[in-house]
PDB file of N, CA and C in Angstrom:
ATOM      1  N   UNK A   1     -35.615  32.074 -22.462  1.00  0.00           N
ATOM      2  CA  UNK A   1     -35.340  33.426 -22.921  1.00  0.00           C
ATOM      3  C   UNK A   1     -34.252  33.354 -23.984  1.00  0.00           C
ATOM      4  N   UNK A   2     -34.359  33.930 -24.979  1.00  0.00           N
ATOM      5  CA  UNK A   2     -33.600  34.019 -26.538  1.00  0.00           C
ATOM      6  C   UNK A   2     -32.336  34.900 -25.863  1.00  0.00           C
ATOM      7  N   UNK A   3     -31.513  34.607 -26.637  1.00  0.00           N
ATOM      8  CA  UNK A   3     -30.010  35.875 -26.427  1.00  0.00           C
ATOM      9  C   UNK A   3     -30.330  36.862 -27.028  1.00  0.00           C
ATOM     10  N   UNK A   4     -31.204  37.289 -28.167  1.00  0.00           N
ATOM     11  CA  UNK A   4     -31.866  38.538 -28.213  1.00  0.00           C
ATOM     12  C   UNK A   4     -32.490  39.199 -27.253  1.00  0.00           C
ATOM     13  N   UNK A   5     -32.991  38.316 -26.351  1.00  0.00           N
ATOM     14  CA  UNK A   5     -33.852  39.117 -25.308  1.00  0.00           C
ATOM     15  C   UNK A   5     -33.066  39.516 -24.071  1.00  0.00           C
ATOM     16  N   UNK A   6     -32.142  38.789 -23.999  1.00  0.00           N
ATOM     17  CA  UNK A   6     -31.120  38.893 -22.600  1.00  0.00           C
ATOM     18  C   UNK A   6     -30.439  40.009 -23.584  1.00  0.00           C
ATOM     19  N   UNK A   7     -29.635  39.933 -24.866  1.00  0.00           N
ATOM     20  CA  UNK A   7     -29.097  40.891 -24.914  1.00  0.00           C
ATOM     21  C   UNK A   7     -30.186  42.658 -25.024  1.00  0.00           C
ATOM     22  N   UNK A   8     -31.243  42.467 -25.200  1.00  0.00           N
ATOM     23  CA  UNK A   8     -32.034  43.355 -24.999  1.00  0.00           C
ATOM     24  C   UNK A   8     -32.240  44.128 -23.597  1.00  0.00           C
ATOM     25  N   UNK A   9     -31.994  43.470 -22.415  1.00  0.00           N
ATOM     26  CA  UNK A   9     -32.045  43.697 -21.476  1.00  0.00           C
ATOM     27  C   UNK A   9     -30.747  44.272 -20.829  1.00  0.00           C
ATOM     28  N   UNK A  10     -29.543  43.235 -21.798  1.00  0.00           N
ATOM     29  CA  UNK A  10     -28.071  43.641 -21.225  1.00  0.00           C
ATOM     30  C   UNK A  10     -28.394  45.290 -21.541  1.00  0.00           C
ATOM     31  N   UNK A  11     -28.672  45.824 -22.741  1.00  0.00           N
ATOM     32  CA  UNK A  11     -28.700  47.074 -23.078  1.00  0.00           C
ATOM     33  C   UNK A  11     -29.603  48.128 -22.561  1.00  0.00           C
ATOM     34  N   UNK A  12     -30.567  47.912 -22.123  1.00  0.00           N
ATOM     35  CA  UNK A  12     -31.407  48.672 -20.953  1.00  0.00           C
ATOM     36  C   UNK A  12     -31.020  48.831 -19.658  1.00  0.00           C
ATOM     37  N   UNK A  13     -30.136  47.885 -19.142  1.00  0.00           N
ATOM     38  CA  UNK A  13     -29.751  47.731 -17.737  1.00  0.00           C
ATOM     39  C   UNK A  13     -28.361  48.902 -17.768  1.00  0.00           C
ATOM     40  N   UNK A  14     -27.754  48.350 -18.733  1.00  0.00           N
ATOM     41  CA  UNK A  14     -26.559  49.725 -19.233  1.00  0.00           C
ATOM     42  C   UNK A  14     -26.560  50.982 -19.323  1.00  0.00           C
ATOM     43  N   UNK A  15     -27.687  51.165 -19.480  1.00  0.00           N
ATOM     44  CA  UNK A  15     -28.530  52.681 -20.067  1.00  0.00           C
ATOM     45  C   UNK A  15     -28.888  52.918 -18.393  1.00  0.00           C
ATOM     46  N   UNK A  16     -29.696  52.022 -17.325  1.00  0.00           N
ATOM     47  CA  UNK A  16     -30.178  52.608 -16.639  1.00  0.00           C
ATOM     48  C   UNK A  16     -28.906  52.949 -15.355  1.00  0.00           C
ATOM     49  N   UNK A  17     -28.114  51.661 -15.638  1.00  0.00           N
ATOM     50  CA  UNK A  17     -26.398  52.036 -14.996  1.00  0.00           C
ATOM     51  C   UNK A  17     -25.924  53.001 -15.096  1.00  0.00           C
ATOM     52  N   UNK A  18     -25.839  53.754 -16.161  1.00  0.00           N
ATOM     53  CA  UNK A  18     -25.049  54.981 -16.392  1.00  0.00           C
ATOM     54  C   UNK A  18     -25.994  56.072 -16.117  1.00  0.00           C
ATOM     55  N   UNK A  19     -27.733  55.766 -16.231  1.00  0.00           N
ATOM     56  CA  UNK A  19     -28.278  57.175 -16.134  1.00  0.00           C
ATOM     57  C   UNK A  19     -28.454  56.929 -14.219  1.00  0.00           C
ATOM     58  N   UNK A  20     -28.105  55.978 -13.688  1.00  0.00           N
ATOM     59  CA  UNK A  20     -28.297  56.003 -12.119  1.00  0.00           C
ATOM     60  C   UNK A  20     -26.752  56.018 -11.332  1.00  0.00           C
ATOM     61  N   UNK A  21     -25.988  56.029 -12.261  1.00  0.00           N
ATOM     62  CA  UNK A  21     -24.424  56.441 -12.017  1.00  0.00           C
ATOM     63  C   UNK A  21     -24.143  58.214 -11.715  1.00  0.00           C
ATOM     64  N   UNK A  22     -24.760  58.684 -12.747  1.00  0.00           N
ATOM     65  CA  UNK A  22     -25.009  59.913 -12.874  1.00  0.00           C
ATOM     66  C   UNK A  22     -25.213  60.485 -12.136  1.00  0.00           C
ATOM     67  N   UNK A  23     -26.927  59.929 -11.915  1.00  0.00           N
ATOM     68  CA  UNK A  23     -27.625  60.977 -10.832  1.00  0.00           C
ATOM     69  C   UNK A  23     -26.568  61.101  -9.383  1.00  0.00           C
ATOM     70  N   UNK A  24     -26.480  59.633  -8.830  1.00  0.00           N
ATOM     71  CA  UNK A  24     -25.698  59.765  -7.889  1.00  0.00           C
ATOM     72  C   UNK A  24     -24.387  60.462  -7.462  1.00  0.00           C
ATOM     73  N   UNK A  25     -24.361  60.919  -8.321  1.00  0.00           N
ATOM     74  CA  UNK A  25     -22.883  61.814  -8.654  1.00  0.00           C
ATOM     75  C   UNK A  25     -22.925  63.457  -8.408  1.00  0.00           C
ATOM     76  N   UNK A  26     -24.720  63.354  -8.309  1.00  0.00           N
ATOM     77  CA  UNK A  26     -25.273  65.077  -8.457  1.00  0.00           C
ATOM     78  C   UNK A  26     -25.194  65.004  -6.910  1.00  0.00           C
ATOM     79  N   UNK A  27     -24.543  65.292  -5.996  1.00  0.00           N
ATOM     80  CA  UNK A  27     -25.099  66.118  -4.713  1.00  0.00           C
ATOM     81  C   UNK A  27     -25.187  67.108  -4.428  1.00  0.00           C
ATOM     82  N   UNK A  28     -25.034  68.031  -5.135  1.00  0.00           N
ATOM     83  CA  UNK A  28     -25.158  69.370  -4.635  1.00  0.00           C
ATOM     84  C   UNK A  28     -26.542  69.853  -3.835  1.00  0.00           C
ATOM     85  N   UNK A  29     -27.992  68.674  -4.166  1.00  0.00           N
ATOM     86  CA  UNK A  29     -28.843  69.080  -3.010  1.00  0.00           C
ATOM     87  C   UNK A  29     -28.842  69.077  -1.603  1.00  0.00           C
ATOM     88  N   UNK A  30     -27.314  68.394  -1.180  1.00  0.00           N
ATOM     89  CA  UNK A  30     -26.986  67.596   0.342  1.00  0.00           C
ATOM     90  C   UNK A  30     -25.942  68.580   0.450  1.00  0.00           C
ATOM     91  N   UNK A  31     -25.081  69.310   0.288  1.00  0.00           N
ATOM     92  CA  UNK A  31     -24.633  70.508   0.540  1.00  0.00           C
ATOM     93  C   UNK A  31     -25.240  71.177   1.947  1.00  0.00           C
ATOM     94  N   UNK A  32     -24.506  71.563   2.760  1.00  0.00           N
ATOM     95  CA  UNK A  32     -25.083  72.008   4.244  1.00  0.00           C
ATOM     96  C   UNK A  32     -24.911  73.895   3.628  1.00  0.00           C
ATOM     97  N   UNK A  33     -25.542  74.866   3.812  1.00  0.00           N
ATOM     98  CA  UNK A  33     -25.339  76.330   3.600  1.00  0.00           C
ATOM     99  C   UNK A  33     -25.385  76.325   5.242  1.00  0.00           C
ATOM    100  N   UNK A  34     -25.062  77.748   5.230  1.00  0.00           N
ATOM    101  CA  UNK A  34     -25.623  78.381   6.294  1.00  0.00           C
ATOM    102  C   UNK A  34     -26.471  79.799   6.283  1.00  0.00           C
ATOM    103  N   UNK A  35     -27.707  79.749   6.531  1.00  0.00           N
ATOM    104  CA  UNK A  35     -28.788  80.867   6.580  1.00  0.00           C
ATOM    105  C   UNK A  35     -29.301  81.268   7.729  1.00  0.00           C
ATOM    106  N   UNK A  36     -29.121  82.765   7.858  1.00  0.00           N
ATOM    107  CA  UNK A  36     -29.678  83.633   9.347  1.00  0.00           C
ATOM    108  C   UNK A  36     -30.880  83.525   9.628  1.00  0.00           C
ATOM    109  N   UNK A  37     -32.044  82.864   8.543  1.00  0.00           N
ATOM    110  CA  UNK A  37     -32.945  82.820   8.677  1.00  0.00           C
ATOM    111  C   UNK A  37     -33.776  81.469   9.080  1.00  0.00           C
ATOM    112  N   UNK A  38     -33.977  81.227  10.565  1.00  0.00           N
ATOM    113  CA  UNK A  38     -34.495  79.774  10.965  1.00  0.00           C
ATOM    114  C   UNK A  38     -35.805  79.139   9.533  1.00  0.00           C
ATOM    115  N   UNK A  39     -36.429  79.725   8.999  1.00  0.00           N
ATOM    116  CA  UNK A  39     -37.275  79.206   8.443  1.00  0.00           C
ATOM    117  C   UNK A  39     -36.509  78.879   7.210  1.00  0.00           C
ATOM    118  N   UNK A  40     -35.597  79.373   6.491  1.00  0.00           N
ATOM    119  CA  UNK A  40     -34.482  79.173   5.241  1.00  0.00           C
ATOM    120  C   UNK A  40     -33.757  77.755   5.769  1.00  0.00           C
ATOM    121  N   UNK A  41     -33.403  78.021   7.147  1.00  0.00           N
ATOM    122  CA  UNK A  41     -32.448  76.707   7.631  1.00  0.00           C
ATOM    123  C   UNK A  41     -33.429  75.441   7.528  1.00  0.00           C
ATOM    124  N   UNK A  42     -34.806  75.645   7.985  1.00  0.00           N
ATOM    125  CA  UNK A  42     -35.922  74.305   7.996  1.00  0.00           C
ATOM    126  C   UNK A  42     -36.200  73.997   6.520  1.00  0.00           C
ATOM    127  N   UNK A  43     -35.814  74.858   6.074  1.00  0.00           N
ATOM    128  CA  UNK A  43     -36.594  74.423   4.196  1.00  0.00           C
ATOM    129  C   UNK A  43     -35.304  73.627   3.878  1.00  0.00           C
ATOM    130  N   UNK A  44     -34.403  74.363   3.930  1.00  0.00           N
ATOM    131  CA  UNK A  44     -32.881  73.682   3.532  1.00  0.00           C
ATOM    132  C   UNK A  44     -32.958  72.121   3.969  1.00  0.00           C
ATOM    133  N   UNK A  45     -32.592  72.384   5.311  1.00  0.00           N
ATOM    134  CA  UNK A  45     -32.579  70.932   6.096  1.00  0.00           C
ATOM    135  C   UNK A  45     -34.019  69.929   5.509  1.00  0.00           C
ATOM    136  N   UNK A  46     -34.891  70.064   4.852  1.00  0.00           N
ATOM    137  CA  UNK A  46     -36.407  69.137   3.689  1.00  0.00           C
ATOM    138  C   UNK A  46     -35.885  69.104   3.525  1.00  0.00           C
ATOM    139  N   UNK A  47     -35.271  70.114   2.339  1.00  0.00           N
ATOM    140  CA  UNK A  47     -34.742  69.793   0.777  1.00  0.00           C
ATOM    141  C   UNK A  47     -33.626  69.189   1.179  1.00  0.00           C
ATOM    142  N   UNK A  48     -32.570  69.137   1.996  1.00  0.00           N
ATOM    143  CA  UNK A  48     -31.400  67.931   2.352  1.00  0.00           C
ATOM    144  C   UNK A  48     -32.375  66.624   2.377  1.00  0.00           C
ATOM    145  N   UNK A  49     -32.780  66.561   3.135  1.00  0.00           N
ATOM    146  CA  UNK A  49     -33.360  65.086   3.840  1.00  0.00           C
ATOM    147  C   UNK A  49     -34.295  64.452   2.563  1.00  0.00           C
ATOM    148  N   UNK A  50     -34.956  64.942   1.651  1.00  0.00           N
ATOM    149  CA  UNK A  50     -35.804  65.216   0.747  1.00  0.00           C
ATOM    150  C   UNK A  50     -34.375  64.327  -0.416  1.00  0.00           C
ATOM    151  N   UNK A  51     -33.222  65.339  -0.953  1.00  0.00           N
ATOM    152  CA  UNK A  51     -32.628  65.049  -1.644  1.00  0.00           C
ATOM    153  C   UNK A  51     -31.147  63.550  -1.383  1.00  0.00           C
ATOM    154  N   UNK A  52     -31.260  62.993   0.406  1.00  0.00           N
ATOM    155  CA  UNK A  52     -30.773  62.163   0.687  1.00  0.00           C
ATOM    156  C   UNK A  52     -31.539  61.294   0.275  1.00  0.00           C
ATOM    157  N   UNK A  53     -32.739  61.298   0.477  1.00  0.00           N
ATOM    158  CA  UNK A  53     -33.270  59.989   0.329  1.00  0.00           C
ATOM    159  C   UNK A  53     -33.838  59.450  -1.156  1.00  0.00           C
ATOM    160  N   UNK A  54     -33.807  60.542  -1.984  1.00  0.00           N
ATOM    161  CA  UNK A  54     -33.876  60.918  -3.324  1.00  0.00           C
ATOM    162  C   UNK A  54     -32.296  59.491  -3.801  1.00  0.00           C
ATOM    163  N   UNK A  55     -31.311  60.216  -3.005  1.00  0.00           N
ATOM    164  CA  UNK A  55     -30.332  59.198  -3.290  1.00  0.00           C
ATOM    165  C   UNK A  55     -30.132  57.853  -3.187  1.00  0.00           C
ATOM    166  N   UNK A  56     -30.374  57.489  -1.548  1.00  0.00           N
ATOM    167  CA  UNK A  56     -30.782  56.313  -1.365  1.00  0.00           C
ATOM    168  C   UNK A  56     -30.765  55.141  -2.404  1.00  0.00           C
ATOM    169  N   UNK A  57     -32.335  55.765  -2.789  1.00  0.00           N
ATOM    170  CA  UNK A  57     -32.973  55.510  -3.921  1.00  0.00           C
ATOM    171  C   UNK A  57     -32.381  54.774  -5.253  1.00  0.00           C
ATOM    172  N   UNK A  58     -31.938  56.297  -5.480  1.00  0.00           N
ATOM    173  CA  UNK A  58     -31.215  55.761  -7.069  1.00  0.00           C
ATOM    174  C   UNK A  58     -29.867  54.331  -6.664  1.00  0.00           C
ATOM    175  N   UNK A  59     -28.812  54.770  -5.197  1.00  0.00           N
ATOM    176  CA  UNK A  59     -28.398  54.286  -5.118  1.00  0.00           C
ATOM    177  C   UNK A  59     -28.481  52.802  -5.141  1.00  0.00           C
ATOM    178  N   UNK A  60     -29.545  52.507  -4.416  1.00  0.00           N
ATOM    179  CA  UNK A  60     -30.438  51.255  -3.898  1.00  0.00           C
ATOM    180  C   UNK A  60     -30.248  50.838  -5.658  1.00  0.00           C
ATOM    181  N   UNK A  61     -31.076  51.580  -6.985  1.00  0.00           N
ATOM    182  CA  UNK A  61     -31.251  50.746  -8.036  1.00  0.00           C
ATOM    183  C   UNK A  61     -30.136  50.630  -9.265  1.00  0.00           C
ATOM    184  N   UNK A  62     -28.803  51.202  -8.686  1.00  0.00           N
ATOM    185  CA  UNK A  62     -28.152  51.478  -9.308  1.00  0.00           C
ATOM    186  C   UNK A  62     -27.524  49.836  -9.244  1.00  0.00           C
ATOM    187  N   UNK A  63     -27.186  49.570  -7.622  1.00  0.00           N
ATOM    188  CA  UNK A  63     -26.326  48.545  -7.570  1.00  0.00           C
ATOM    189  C   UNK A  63     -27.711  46.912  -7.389  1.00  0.00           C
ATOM    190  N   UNK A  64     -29.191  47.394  -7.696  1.00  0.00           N
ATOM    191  CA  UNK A  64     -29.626  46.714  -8.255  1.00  0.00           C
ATOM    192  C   UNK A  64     -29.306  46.005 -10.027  1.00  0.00           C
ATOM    193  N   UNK A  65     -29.264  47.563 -10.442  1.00  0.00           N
ATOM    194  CA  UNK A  65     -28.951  46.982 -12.269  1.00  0.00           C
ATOM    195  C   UNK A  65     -27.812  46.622 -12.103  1.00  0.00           C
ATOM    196  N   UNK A  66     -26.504  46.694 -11.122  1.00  0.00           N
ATOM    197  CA  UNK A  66     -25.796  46.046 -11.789  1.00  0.00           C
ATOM    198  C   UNK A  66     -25.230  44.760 -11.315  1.00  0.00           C
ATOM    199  N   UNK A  67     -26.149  44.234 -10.296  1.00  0.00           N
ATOM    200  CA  UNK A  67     -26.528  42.957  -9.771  1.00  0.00           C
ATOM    201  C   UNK A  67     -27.413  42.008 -10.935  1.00  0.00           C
ATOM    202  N   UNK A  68     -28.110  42.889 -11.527  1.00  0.00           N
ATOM    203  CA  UNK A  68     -29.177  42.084 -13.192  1.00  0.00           C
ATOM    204  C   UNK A  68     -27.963  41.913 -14.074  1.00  0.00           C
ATOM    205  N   UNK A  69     -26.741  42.647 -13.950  1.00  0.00           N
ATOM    206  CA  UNK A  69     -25.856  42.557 -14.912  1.00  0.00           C
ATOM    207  C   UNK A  69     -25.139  41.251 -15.096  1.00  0.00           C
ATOM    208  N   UNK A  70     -24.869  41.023 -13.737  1.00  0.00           N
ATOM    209  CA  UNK A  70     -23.881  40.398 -12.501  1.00  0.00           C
ATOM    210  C   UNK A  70     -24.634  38.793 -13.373  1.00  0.00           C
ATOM    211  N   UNK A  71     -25.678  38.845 -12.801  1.00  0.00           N
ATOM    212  CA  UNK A  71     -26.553  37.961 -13.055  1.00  0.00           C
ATOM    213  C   UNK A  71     -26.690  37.265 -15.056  1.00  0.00           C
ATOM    214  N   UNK A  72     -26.886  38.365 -15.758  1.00  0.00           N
ATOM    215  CA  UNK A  72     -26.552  38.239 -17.511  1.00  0.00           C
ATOM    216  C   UNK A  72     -25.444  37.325 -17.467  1.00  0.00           C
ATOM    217  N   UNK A  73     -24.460  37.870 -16.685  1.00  0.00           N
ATOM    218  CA  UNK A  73     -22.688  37.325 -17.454  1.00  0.00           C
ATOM    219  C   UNK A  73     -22.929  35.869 -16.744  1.00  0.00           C
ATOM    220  N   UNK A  74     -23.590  35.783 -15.500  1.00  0.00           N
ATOM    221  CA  UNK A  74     -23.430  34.311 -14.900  1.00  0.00           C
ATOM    222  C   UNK A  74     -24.339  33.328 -15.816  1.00  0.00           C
ATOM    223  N   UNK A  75     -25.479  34.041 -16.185  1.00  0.00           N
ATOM    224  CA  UNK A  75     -26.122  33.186 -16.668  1.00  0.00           C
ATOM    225  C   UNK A  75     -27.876  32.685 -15.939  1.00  0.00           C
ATOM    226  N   UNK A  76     -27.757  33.310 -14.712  1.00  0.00           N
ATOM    227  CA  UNK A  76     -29.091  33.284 -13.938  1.00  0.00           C
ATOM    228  C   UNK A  76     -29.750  34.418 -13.725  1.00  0.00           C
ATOM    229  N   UNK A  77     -29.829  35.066 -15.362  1.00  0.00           N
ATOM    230  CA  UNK A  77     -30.830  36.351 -15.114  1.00  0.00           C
ATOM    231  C   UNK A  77     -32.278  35.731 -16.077  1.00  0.00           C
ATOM    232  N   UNK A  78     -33.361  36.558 -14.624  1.00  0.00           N
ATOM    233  CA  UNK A  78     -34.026  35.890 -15.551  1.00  0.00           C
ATOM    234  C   UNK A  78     -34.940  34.871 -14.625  1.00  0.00           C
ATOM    235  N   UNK A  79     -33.971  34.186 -13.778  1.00  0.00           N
ATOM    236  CA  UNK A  79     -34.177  33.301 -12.747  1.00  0.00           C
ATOM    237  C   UNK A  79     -34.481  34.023 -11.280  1.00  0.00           C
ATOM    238  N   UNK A  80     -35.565  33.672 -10.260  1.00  0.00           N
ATOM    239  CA  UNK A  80     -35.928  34.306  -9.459  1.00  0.00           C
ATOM    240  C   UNK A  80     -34.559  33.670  -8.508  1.00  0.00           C
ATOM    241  N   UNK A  81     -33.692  34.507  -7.770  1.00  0.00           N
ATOM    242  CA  UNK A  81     -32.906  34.256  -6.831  1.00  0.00           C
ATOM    243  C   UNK A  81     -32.937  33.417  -5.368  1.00  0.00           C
ATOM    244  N   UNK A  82     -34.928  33.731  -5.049  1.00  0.00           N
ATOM    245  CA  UNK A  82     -35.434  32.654  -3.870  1.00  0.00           C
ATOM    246  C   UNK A  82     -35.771  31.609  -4.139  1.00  0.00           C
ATOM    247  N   UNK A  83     -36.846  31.236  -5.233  1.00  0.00           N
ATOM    248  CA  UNK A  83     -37.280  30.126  -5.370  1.00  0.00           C
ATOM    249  C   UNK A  83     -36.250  29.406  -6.663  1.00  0.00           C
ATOM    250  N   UNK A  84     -35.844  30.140  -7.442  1.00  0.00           N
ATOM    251  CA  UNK A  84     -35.416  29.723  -8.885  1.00  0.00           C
ATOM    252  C   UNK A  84     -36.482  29.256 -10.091  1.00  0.00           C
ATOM    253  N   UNK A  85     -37.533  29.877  -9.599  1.00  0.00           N
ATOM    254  CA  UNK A  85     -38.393  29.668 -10.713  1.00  0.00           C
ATOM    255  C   UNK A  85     -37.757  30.772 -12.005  1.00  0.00           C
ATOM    256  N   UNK A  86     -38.802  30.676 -13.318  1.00  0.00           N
ATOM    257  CA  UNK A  86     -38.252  31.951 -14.224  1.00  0.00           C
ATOM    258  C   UNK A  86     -39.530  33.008 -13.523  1.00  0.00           C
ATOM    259  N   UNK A  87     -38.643  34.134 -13.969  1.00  0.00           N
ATOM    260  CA  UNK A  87     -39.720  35.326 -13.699  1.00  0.00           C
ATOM    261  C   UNK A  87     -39.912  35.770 -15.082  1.00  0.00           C
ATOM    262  N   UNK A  88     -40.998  36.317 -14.689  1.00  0.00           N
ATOM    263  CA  UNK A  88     -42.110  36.547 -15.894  1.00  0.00           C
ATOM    264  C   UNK A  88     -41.426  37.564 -16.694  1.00  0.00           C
ATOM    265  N   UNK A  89     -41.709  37.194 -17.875  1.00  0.00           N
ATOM    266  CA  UNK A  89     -41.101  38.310 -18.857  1.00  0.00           C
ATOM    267  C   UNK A  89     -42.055  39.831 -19.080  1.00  0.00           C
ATOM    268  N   UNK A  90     -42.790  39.998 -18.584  1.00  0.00           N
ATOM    269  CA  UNK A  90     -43.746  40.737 -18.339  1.00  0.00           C
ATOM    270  C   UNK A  90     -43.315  41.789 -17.340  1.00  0.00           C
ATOM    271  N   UNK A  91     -42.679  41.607 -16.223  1.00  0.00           N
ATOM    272  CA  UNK A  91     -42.115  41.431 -14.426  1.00  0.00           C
ATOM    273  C   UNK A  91     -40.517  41.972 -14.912  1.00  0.00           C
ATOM    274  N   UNK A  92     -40.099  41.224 -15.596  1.00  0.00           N
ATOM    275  CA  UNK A  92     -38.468  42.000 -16.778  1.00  0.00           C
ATOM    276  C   UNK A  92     -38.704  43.103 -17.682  1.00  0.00           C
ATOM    277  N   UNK A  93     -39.880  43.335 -17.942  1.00  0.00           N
ATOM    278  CA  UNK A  93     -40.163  44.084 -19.273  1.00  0.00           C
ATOM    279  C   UNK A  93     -40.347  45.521 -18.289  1.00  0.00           C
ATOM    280  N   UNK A  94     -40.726  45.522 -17.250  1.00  0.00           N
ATOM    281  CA  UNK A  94     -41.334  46.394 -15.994  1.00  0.00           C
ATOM    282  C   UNK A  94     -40.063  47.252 -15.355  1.00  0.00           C
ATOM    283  N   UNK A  95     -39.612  45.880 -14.979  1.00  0.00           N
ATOM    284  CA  UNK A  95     -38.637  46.051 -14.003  1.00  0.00           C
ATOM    285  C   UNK A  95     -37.400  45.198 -14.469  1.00  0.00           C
ATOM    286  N   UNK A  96     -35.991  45.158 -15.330  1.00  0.00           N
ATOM    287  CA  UNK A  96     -35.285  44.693 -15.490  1.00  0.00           C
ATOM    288  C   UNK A  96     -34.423  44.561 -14.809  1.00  0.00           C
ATOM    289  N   UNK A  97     -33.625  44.841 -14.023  1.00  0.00           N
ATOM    290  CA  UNK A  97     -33.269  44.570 -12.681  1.00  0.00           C
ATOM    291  C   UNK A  97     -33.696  43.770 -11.628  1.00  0.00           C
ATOM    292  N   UNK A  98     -35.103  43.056 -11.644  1.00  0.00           N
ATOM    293  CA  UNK A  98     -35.698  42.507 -10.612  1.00  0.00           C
ATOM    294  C   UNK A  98     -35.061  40.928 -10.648  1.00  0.00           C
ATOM    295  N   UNK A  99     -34.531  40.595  -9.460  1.00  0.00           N
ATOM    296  CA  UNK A  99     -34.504  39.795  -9.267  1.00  0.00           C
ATOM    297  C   UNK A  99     -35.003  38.075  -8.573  1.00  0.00           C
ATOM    298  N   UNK A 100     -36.419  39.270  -7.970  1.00  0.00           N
ATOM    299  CA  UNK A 100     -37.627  37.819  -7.551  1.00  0.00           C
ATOM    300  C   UNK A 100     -39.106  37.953  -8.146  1.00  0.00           C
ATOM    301  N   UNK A 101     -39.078  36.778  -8.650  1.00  0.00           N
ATOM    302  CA  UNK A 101     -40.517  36.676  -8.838  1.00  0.00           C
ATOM    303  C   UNK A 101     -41.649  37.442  -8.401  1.00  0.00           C
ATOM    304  N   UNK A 102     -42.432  37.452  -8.800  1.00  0.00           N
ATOM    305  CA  UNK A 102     -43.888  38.250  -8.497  1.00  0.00           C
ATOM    306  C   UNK A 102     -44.104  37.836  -6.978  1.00  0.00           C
ATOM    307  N   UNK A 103     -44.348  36.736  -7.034  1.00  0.00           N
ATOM    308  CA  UNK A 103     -44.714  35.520  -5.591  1.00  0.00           C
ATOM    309  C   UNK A 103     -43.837  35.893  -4.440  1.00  0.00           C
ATOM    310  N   UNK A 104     -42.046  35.836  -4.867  1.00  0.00           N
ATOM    311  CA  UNK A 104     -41.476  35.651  -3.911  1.00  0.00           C
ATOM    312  C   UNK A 104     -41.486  37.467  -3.333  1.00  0.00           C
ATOM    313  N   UNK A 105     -41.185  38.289  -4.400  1.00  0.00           N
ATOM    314  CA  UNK A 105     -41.542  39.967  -4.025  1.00  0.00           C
ATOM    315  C   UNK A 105     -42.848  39.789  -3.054  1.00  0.00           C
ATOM    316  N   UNK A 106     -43.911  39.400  -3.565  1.00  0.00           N
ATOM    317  CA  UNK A 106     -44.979  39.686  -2.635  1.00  0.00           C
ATOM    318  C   UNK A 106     -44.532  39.411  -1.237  1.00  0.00           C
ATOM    319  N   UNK A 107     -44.382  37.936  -0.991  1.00  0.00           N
ATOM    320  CA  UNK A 107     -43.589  37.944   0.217  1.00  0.00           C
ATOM    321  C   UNK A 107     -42.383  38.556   0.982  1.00  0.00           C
ATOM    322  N   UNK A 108     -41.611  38.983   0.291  1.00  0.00           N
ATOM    323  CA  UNK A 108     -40.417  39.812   0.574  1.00  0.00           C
ATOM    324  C   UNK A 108     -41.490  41.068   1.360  1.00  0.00           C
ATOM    325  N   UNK A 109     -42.235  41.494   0.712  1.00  0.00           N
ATOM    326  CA  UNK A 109     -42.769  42.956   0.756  1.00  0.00           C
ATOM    327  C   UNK A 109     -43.745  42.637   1.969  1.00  0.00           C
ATOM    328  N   UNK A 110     -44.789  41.527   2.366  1.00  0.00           N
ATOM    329  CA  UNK A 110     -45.054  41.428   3.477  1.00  0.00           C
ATOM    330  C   UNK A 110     -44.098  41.114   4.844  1.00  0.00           C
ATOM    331  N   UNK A 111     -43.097  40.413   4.811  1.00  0.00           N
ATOM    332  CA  UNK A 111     -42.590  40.419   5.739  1.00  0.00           C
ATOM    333  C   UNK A 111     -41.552  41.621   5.615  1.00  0.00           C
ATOM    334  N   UNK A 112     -41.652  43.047   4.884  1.00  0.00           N
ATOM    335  CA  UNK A 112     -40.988  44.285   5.291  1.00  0.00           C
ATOM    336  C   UNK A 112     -41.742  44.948   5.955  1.00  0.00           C
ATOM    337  N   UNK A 113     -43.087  44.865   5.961  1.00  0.00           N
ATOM    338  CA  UNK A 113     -44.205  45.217   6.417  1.00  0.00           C
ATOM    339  C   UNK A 113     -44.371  45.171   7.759  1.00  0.00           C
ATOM    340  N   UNK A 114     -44.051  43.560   7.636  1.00  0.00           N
ATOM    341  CA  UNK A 114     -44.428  42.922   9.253  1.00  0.00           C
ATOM    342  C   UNK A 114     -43.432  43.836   9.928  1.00  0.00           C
ATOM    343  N   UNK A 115     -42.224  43.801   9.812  1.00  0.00           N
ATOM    344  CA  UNK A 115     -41.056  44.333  10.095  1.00  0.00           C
ATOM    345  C   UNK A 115     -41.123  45.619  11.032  1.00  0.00           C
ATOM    346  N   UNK A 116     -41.542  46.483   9.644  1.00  0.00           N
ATOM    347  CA  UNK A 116     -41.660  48.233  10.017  1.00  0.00           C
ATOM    348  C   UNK A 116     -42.598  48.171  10.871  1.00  0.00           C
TER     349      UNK A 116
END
């Protein structure tokens, strides 16, 4: 991989840092109200549970990108973290943040499977 291309990536991962910095910063959907009306309280309490896991989420890929970052400055981005093969530039172009291979994800993702 060229330092054009890592630095191409440094700059997407930056962009998605700050736009997943952001979001996480919005909670006002997790806000508890209080409403006299049981069916207002059940919609509320979705839209909480709805907008926690909404967070999760971003959270989960926030301190993903900046684990791809982590990874730029060391020098093993790029490199799958299980096996150490390279991951596909295709697989970076997708997902820049990813840190395993196609192969080793697949497996990751069956044994979450097995798991649940």
């Amino acid at each position: 991989m060229t330092n054009t291309d890592i630095n191409s990536f440094r700059n997407i991962l930056e962009a998605r840092v700050a736009e997943f910095d952001r979001s996480t910063r919005r909670r006002d959907a997790i806000k508890i109200e209080g409403s006299a009306d049981a069916l207002d309280r059940q919609l509320e309490a979705h839209a909480r549970e709805f907008a926690v896991k909404q967070l999760e989420i971003e959270s989960a890929r926030l301190r993903e990108a900046r684990a791809a970052l982590d990874r730029i400055q060391a020098g093993g981005f790029g490199i799958c973290v299980e096996c150490e093969e390279p991951i596909s530039a295709l697989r970076l172009k997708a997902m820049p943040w990813a840190a395993l291979c196609i192969h080793c994800q697949e497996g990751a993702d069956c044994r979450c499977a097995i798991a649940a």
